[in-house]
PDB file of N, CA and C in Angstrom:
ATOM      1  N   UNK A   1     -41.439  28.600  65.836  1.00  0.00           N
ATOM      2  CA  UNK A   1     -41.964  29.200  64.639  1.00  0.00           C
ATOM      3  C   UNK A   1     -42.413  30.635  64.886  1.00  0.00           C
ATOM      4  N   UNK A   2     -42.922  31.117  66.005  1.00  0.00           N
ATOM      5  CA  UNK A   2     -43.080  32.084  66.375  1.00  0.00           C
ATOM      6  C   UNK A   2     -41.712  33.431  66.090  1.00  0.00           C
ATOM      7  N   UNK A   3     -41.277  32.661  66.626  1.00  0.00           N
ATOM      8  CA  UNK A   3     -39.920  33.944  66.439  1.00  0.00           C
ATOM      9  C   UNK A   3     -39.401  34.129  64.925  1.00  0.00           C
ATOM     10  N   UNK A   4     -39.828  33.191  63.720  1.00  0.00           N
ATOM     11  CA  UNK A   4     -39.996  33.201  62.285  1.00  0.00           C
ATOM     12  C   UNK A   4     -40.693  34.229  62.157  1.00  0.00           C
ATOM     13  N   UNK A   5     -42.353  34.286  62.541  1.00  0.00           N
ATOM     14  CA  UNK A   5     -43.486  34.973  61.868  1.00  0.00           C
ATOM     15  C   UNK A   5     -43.057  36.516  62.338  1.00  0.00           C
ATOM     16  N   UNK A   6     -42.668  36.593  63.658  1.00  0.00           N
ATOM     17  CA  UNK A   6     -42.221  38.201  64.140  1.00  0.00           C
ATOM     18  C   UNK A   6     -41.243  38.510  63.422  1.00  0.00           C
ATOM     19  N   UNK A   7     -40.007  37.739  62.641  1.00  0.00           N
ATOM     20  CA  UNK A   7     -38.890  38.367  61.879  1.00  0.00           C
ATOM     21  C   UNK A   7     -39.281  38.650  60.738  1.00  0.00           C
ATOM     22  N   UNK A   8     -40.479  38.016  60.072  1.00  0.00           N
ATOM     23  CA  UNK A   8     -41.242  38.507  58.797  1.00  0.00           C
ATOM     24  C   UNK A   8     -41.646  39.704  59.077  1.00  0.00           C
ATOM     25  N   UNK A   9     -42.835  40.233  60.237  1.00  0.00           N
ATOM     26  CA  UNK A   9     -43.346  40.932  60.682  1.00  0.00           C
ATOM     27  C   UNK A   9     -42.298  42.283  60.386  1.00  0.00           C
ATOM     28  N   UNK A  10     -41.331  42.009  61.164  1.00  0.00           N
ATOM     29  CA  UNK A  10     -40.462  42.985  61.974  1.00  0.00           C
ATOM     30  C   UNK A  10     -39.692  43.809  60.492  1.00  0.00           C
ATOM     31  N   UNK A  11     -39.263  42.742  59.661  1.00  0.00           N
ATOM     32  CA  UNK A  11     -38.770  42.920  58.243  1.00  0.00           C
ATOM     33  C   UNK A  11     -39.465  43.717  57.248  1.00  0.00           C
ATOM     34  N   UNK A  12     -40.983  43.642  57.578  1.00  0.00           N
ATOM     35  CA  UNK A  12     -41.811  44.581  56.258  1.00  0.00           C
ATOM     36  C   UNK A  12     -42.018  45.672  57.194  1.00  0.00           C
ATOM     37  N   UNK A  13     -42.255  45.815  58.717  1.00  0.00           N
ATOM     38  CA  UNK A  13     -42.475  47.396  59.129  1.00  0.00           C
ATOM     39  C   UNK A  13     -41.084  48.309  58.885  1.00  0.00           C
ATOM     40  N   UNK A  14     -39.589  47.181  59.027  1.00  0.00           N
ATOM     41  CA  UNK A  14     -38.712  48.343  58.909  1.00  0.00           C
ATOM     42  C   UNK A  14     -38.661  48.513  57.385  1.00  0.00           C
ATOM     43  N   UNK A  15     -38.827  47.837  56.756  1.00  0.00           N
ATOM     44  CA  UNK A  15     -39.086  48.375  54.973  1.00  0.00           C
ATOM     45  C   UNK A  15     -39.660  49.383  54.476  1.00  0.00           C
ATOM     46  N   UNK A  16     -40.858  49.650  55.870  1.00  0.00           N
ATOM     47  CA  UNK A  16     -41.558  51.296  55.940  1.00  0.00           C
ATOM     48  C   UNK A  16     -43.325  50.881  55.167  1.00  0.00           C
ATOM     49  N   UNK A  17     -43.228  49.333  55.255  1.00  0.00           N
ATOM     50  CA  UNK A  17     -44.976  48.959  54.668  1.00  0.00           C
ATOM     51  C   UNK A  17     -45.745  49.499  55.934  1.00  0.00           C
ATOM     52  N   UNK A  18     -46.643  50.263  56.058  1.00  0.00           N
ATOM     53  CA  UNK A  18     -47.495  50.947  56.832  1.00  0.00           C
ATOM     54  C   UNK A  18     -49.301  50.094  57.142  1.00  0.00           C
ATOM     55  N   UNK A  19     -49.463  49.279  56.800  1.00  0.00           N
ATOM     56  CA  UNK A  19     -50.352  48.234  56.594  1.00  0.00           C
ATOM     57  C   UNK A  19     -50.150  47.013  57.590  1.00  0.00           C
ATOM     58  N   UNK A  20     -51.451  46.364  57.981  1.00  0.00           N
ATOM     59  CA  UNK A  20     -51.588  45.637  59.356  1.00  0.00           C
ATOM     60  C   UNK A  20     -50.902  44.186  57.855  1.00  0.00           C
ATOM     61  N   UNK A  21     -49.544  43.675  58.700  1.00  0.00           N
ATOM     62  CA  UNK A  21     -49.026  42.422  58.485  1.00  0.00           C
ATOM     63  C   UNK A  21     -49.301  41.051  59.339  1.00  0.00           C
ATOM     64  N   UNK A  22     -48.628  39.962  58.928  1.00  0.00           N
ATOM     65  CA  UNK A  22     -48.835  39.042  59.904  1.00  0.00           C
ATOM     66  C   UNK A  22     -48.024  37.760  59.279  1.00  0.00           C
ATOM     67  N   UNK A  23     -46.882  37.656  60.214  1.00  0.00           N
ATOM     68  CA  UNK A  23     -45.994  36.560  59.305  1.00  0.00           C
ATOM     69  C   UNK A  23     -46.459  34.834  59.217  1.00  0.00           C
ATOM     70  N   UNK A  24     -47.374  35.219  60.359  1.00  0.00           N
ATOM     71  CA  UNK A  24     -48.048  33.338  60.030  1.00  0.00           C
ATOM     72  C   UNK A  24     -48.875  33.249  59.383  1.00  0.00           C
ATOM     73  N   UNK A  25     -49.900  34.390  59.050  1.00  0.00           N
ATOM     74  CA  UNK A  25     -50.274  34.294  57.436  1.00  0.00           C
ATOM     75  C   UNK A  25     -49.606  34.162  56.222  1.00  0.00           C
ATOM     76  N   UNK A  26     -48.461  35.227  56.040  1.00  0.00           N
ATOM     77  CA  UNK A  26     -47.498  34.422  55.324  1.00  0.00           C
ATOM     78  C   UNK A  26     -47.296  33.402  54.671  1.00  0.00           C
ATOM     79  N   UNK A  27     -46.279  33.073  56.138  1.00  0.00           N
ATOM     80  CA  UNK A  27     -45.811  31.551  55.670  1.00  0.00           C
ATOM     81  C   UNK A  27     -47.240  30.657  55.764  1.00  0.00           C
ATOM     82  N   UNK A  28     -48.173  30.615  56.102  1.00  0.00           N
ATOM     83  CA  UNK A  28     -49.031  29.611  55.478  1.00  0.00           C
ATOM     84  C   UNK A  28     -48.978  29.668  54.286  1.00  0.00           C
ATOM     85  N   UNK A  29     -49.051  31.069  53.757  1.00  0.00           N
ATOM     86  CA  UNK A  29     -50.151  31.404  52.522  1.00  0.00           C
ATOM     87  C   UNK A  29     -48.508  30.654  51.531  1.00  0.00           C
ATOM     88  N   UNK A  30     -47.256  31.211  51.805  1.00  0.00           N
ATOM     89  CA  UNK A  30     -46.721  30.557  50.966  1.00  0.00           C
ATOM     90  C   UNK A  30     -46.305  29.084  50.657  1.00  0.00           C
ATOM     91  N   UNK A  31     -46.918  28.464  52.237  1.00  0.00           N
ATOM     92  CA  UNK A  31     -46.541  26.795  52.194  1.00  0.00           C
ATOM     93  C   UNK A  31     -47.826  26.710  50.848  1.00  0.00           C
ATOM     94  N   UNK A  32     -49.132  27.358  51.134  1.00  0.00           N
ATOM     95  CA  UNK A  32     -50.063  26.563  50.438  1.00  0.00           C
ATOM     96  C   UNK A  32     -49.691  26.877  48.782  1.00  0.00           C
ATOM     97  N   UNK A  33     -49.082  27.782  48.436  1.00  0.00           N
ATOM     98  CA  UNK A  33     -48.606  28.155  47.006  1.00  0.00           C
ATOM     99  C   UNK A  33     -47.654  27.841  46.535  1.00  0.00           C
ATOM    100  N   UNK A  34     -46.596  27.090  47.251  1.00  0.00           N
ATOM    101  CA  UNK A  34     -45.698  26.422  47.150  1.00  0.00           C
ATOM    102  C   UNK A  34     -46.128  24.473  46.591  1.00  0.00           C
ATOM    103  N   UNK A  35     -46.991  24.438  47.715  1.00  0.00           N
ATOM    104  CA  UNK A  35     -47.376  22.893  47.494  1.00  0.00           C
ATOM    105  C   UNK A  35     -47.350  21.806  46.208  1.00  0.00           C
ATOM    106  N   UNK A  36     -46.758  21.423  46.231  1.00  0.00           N
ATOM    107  CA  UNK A  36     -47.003  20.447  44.890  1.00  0.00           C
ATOM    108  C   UNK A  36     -45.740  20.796  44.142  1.00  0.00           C
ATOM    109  N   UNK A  37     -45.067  22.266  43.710  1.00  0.00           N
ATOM    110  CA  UNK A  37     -44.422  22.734  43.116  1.00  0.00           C
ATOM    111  C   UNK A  37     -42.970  21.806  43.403  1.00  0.00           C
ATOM    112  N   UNK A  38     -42.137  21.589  41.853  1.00  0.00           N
ATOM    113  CA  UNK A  38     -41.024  21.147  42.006  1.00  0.00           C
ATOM    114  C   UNK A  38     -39.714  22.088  42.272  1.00  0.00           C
ATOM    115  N   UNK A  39     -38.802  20.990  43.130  1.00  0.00           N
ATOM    116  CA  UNK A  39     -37.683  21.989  43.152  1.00  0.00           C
ATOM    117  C   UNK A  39     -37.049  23.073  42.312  1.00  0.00           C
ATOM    118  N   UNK A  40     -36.723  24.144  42.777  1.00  0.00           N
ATOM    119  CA  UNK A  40     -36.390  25.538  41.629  1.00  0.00           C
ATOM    120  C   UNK A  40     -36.799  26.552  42.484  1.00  0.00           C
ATOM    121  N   UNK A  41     -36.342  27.722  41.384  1.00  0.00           N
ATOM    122  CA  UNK A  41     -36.629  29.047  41.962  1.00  0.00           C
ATOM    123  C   UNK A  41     -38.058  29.857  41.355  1.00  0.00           C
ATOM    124  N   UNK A  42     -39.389  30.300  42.062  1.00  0.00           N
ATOM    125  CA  UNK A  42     -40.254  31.180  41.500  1.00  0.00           C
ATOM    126  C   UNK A  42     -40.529  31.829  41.868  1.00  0.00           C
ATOM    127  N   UNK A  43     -41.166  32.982  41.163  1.00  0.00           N
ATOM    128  CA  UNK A  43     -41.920  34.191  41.670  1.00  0.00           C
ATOM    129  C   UNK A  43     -43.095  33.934  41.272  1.00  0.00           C
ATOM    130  N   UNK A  44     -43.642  34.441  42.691  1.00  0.00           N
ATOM    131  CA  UNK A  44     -45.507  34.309  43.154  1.00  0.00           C
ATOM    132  C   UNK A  44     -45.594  35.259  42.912  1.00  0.00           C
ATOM    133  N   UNK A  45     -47.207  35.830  42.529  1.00  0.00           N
ATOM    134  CA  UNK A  45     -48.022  36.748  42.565  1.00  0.00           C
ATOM    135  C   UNK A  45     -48.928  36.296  43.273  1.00  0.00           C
ATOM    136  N   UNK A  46     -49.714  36.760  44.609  1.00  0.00           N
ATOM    137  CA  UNK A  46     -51.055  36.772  45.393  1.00  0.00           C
ATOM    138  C   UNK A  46     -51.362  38.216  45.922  1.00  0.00           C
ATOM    139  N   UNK A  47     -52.512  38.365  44.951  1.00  0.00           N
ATOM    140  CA  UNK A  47     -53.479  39.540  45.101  1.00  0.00           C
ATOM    141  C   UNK A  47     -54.040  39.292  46.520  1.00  0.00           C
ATOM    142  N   UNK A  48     -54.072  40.552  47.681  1.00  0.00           N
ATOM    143  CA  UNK A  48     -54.545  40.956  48.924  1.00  0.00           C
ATOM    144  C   UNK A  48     -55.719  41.487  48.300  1.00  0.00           C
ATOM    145  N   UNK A  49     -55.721  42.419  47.738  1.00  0.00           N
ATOM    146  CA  UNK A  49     -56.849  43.380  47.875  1.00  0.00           C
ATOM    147  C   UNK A  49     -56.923  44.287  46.426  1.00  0.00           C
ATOM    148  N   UNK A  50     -58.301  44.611  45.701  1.00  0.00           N
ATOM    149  CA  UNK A  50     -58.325  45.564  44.690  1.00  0.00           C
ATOM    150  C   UNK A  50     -56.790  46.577  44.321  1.00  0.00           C
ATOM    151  N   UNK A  51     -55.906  46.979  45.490  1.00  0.00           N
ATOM    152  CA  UNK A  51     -54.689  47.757  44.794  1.00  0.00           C
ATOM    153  C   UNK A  51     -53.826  47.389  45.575  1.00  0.00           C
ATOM    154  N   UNK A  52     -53.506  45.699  45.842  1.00  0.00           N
ATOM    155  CA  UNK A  52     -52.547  45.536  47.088  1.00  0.00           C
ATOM    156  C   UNK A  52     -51.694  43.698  46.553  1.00  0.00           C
ATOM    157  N   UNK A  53     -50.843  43.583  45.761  1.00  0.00           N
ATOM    158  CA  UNK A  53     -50.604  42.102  46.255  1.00  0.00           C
ATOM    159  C   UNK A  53     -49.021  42.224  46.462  1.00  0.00           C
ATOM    160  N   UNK A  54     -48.305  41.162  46.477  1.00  0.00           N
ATOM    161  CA  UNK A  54     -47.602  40.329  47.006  1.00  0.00           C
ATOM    162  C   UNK A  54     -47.180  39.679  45.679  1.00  0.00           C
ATOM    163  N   UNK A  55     -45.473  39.807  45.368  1.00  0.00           N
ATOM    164  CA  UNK A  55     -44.453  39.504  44.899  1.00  0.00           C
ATOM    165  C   UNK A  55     -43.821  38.831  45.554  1.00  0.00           C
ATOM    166  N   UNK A  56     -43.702  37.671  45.341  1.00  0.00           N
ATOM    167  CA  UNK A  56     -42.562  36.603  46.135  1.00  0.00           C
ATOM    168  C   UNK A  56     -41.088  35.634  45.407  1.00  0.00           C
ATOM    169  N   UNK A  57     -40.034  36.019  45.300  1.00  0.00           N
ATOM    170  CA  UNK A  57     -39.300  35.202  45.245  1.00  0.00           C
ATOM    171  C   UNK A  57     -38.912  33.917  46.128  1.00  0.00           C
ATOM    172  N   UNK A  58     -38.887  32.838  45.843  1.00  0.00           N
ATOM    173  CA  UNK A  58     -38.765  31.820  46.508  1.00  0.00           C
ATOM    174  C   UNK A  58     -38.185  30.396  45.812  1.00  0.00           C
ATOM    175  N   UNK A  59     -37.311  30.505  46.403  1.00  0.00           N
ATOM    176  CA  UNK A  59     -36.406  29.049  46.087  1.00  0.00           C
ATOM    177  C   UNK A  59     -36.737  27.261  47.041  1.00  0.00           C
ATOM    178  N   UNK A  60     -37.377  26.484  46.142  1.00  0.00           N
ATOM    179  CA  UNK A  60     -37.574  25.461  46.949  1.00  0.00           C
ATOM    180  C   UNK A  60     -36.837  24.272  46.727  1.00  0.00           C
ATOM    181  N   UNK A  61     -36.703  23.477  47.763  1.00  0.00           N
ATOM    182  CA  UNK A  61     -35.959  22.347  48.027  1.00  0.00           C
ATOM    183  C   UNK A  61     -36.950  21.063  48.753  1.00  0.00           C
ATOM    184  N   UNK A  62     -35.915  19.762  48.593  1.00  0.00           N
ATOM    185  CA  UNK A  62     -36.370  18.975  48.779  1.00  0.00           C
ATOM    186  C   UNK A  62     -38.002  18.979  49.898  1.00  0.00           C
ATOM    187  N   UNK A  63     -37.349  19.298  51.322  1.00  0.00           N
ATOM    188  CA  UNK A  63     -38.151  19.707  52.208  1.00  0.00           C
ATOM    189  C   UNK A  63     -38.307  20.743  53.263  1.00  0.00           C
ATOM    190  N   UNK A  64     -37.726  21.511  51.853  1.00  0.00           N
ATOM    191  CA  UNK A  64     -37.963  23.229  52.975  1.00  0.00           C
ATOM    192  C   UNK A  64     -37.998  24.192  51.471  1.00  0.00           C
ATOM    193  N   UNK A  65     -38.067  25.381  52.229  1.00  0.00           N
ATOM    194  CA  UNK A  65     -38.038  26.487  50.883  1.00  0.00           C
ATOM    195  C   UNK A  65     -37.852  27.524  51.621  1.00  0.00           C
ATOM    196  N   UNK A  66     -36.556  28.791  50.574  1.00  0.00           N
ATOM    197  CA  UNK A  66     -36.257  30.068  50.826  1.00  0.00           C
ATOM    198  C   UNK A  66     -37.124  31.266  50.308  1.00  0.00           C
ATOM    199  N   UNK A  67     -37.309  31.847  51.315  1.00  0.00           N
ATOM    200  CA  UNK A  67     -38.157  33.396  50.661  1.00  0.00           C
ATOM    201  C   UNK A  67     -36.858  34.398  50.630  1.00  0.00           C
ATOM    202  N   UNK A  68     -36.472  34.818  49.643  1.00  0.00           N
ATOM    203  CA  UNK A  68     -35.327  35.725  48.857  1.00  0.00           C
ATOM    204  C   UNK A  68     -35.942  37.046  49.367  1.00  0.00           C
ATOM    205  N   UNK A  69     -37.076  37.496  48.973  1.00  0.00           N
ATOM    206  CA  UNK A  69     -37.771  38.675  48.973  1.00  0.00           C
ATOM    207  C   UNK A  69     -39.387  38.862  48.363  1.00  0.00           C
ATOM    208  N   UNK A  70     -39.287  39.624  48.780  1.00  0.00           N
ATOM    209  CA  UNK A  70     -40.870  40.529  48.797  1.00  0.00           C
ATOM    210  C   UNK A  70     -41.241  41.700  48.782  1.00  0.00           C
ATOM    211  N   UNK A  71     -41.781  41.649  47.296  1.00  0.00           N
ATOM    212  CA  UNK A  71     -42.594  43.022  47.161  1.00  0.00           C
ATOM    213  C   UNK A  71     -43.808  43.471  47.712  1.00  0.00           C
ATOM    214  N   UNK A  72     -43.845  44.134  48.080  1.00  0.00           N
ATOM    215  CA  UNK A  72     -45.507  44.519  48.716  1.00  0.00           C
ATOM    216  C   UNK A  72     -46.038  45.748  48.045  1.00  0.00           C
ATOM    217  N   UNK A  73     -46.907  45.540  46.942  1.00  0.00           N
ATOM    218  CA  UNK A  73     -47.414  46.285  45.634  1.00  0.00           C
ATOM    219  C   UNK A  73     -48.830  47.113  46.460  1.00  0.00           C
ATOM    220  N   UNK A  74     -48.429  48.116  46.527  1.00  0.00           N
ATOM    221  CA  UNK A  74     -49.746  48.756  47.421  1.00  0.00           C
ATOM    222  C   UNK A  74     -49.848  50.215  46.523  1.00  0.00           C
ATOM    223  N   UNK A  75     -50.779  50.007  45.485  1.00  0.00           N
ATOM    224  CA  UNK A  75     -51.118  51.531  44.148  1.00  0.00           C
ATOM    225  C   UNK A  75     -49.650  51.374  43.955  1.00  0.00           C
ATOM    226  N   UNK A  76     -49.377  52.460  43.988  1.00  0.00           N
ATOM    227  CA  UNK A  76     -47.921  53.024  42.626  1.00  0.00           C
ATOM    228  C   UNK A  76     -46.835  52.690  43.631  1.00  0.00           C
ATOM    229  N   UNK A  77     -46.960  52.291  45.057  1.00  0.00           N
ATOM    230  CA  UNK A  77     -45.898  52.321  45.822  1.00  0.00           C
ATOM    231  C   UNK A  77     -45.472  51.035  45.760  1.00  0.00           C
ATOM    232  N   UNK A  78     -44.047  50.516  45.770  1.00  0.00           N
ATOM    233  CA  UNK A  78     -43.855  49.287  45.557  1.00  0.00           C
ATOM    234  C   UNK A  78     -43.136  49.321  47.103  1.00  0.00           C
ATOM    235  N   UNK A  79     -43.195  48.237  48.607  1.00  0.00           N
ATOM    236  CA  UNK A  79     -42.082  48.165  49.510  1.00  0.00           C
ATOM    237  C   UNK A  79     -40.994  46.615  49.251  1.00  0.00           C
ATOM    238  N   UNK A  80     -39.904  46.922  49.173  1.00  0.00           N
ATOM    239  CA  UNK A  80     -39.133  45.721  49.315  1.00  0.00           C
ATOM    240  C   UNK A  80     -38.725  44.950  50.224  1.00  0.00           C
ATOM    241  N   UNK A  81     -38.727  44.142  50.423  1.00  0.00           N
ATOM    242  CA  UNK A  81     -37.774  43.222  51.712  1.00  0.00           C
ATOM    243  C   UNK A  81     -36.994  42.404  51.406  1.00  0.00           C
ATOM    244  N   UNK A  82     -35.596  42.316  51.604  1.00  0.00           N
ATOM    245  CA  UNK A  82     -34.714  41.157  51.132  1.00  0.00           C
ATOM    246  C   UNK A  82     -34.593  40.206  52.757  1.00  0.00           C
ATOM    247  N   UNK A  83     -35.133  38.999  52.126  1.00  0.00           N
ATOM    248  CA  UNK A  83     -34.724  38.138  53.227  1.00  0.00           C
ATOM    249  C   UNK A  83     -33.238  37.677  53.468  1.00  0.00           C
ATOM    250  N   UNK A  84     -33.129  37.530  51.970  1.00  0.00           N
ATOM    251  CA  UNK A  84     -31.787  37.232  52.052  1.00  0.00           C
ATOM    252  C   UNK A  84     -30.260  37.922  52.525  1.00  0.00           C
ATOM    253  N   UNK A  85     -30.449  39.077  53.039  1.00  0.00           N
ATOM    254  CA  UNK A  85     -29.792  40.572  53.445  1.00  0.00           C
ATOM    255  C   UNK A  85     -29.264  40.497  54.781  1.00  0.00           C
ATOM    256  N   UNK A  86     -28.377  40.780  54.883  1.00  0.00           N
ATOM    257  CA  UNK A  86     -27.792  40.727  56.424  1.00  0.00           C
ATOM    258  C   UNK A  86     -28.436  42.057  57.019  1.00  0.00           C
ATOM    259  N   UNK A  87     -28.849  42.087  57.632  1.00  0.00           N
ATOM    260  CA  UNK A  87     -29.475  43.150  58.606  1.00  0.00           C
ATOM    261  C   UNK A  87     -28.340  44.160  59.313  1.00  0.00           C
ATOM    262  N   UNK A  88     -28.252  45.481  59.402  1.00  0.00           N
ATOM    263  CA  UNK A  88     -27.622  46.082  60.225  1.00  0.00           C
ATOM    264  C   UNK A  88     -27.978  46.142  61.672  1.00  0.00           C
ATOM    265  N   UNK A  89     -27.341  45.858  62.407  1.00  0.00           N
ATOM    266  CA  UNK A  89     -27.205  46.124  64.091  1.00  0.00           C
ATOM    267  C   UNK A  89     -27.969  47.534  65.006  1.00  0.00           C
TER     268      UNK A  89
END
């Protein structure tokens, strides 16, 4: 799981988010907002801070779930991350 939370990590610094991250906060925070929820696709909103939250697309399944992407809403600056994106080399 470790090598999960660093590819989250690794994914919002090259997006150019300048702000202390942490991908096992994350994925907790989205197991716990996920919970209960039936299969389908939604977008989360979770407020960080007075001018800071978190846009989440996420597709869930039986017993797992996809994070598509993420906005990271920080004042007027919006950063994106597509999980779903093949990465360049």
């Amino acid at each position: 799981m470790e090598e999960l939370y660093q590819e989250i990590e690794r994914r919002i610094k090259r997006a150019g988010y300048p702000g202390r991250v942490d991908g096992d906060q994350i994925y907790r925070e989205l197991n716990d907002e996920i919970e209960g929820k039936e299969n389908g696709s939604y977008r989360l909103l979770v407020k960080k801070e007075s001018d800071c939250f978190y846009e989440y697309q996420v597709e869930i399944w039986e017993q797992e779930f996809n994070l598509s992407w993420l906005d990271i809403h920080e004042g007027k600056q919006v950063y994106h991350i597509d999980f779903d994106a093949e990465e360049e080399s």
